[in-house]
N, C-alpha and C. Protein backbone atom coordinates (compact mmCIF):
# COMPACT_ATOMS: atom_id res chain seq x y z
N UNK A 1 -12.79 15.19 -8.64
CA UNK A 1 -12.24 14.05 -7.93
C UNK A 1 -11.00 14.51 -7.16
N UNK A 2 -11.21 14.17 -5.81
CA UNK A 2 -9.71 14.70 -5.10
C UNK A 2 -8.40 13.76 -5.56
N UNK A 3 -7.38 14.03 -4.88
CA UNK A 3 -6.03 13.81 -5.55
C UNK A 3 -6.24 12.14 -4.58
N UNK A 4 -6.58 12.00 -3.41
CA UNK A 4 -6.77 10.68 -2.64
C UNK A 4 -7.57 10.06 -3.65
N UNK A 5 -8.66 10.06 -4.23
CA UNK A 5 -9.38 9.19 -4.65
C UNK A 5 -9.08 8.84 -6.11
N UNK A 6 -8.02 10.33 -6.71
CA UNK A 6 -6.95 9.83 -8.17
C UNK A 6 -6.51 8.59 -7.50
N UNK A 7 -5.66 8.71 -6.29
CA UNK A 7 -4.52 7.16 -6.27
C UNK A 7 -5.29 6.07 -6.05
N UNK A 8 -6.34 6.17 -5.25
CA UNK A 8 -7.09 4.79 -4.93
C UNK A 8 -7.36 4.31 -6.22
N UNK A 9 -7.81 5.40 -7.12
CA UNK A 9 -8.57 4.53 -8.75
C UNK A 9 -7.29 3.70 -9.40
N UNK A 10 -5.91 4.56 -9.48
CA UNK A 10 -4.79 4.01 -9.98
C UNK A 10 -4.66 3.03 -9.28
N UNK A 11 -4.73 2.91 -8.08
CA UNK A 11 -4.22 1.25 -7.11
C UNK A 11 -4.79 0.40 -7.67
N UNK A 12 -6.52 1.13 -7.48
CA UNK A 12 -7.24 -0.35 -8.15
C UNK A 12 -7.31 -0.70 -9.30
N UNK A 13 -7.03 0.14 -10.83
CA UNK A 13 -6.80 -0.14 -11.96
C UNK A 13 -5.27 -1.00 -12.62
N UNK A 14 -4.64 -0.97 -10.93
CA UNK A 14 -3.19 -1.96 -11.03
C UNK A 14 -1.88 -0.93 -12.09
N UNK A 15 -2.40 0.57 -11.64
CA UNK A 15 -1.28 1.80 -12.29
C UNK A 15 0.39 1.15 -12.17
N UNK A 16 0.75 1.58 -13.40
CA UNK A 16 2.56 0.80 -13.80
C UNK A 16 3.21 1.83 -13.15
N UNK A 17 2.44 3.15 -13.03
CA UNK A 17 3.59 4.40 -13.19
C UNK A 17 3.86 4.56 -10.98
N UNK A 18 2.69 3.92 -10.18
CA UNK A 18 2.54 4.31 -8.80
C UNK A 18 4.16 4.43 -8.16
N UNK A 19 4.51 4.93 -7.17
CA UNK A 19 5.55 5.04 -6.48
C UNK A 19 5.44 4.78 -5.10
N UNK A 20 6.74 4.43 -4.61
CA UNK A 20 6.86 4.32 -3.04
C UNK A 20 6.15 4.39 -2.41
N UNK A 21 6.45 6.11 -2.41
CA UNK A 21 5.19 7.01 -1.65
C UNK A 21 4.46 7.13 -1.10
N UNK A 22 4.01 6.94 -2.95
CA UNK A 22 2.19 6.93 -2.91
C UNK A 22 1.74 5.57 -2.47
N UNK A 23 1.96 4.24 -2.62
CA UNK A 23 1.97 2.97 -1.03
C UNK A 23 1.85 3.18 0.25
N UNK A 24 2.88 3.82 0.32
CA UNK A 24 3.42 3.97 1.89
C UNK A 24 2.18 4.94 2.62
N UNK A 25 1.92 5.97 1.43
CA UNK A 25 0.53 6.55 2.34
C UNK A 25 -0.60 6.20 2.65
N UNK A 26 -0.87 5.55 1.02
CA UNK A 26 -2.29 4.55 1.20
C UNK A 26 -2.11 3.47 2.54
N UNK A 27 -1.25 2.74 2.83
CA UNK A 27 -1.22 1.97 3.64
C UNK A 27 -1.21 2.51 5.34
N UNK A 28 -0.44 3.56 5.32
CA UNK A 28 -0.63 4.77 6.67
C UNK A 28 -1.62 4.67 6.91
N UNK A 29 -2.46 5.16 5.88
CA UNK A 29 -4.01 6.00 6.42
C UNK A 29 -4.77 4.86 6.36
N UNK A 30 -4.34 3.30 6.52
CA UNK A 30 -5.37 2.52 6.80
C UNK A 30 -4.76 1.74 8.09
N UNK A 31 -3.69 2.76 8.69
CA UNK A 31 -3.34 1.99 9.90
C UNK A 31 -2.01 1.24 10.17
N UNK A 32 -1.81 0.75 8.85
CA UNK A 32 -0.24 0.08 9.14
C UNK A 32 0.91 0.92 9.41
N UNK A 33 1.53 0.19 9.67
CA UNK A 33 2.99 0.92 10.63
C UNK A 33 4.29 0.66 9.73
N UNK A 34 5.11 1.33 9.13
CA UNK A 34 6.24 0.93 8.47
C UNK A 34 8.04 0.62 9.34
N UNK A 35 8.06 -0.05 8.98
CA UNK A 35 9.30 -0.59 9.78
C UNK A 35 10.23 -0.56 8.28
N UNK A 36 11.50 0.55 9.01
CA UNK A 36 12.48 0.86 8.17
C UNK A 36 13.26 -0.85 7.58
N UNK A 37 14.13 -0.93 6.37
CA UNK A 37 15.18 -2.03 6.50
C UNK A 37 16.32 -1.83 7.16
N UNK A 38 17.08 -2.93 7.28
CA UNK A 38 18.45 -2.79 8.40
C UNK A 38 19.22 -3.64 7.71
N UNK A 39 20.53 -2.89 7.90
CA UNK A 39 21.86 -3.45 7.25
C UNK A 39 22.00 -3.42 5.28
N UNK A 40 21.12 -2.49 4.90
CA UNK A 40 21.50 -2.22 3.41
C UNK A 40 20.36 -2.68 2.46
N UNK A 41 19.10 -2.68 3.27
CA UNK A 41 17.89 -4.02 2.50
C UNK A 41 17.48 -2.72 2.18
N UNK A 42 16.17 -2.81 0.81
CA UNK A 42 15.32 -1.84 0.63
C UNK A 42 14.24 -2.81 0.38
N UNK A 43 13.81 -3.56 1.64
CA UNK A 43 12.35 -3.81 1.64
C UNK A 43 12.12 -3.23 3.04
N UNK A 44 10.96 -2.66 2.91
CA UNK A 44 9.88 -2.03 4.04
C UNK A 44 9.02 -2.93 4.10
N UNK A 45 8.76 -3.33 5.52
CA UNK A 45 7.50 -3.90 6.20
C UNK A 45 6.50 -3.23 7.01
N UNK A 46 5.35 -3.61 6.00
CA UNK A 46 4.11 -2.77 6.78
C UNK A 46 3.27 -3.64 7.43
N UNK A 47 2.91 -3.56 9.18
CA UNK A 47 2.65 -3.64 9.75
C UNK A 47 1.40 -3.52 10.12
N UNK A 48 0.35 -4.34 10.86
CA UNK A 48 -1.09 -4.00 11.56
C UNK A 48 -1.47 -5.01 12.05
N UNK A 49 -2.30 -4.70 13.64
CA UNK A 49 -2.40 -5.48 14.39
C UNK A 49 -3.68 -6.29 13.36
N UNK A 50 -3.49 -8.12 13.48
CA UNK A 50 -4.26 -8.42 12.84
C UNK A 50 -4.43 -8.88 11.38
N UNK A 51 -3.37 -8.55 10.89
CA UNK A 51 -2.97 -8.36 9.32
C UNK A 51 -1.79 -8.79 9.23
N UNK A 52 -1.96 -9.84 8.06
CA UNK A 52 -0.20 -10.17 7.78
C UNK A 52 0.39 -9.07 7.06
N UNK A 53 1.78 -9.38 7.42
CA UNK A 53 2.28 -8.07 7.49
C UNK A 53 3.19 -8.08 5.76
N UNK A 54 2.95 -6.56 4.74
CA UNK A 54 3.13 -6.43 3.50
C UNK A 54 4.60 -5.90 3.72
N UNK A 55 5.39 -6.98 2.89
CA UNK A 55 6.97 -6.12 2.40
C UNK A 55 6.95 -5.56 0.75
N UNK A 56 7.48 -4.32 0.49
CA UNK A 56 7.44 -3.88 0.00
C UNK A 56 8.81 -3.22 -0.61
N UNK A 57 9.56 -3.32 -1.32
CA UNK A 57 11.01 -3.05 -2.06
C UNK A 57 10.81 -1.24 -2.55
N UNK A 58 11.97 -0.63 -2.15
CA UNK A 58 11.69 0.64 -2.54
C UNK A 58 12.57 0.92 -3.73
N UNK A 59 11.83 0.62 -4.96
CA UNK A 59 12.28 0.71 -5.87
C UNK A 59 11.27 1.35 -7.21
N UNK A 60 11.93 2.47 -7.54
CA UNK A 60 10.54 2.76 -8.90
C UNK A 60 11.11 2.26 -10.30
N UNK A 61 9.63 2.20 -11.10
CA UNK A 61 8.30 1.69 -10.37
C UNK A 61 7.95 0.50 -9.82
N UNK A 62 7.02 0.97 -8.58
CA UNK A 62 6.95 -0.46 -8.01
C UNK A 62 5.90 -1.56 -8.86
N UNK A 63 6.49 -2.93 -8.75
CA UNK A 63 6.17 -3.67 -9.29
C UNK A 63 4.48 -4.13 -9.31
N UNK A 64 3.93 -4.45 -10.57
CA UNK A 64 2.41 -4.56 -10.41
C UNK A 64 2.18 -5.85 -9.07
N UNK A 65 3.31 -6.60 -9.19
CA UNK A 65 2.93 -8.11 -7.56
C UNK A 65 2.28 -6.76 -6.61
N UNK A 66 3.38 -5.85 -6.17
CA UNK A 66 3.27 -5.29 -4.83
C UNK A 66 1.79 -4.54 -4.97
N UNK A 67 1.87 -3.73 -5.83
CA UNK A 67 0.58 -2.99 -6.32
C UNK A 67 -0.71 -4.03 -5.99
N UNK A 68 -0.76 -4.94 -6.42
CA UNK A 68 -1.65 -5.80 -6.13
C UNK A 68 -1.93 -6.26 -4.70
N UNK A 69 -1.11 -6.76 -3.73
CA UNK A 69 -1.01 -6.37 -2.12
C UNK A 69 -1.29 -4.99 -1.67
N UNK A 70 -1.18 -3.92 -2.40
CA UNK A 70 -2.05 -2.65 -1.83
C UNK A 70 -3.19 -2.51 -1.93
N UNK A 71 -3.57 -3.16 -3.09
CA UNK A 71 -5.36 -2.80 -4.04
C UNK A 71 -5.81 -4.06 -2.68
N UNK A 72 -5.82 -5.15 -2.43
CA UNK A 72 -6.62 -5.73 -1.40
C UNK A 72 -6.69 -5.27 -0.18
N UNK A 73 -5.85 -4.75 -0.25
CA UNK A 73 -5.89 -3.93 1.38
C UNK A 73 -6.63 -2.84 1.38
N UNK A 74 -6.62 -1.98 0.45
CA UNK A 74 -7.81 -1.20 0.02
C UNK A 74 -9.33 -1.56 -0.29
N UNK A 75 -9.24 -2.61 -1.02
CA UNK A 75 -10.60 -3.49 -1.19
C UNK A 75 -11.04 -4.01 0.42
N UNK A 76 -10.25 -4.41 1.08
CA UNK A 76 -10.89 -4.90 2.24
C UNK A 76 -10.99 -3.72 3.34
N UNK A 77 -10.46 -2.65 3.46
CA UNK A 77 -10.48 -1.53 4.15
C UNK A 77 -12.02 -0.90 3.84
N UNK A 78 -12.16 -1.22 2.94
CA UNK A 78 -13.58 -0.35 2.27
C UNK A 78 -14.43 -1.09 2.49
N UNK A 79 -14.06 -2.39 1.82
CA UNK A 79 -15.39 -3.14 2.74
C UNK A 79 -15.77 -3.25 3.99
N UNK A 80 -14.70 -2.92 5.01
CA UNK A 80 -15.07 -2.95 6.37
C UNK A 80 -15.90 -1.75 6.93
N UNK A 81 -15.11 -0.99 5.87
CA UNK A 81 -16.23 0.90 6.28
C UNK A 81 -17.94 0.79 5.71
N UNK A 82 -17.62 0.30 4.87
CA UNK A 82 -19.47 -0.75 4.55
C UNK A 82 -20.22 -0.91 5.34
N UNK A 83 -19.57 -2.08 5.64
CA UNK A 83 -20.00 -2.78 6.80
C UNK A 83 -20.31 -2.16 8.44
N UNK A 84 -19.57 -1.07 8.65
CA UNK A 84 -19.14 -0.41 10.10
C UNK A 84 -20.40 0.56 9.87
């Protein structure tokens, strides 16, 4: 099993231990755009045309809420490659 398809299983098994990071990439490689915080915030907003847009607190570990806003975005990313 490659190291991509380790994190997808942890996303979708709702992993306690996931980090920043490892979010911020899964969500990259399905297109969204991260927009830094301003003036002292540590939430990141991820971005895509089409998609409401996921904030995300950079704090470890990230919380199972946020984790759960990644795993659907993954669930629906896959379903669309299904489908395509």
């Amino acid at each position: 099993m490659s190291k991509w398809d380790k994190l997808l299983t942890r996303i979708m098994e709702l992993s306690n231990d996931l980090r920043f990071d490892e979010l911020k990439k899964v969500l990259e490689s399905y297109g969204y755009v991260v927009k830094q915080p301003h003036g002292g915030s540590s939430h990141y907003v991820f971005r895509k045309a089409g998609c409401s847009p996921i904030t995300i607190p950079k704090h470890e570990p990230i919380k199972k809420s946020y984790v759960l806003l990644v795993k659907d975005v993954v669930e629906r990313e896959e379903k669309s490659n299904e489908d395509a």
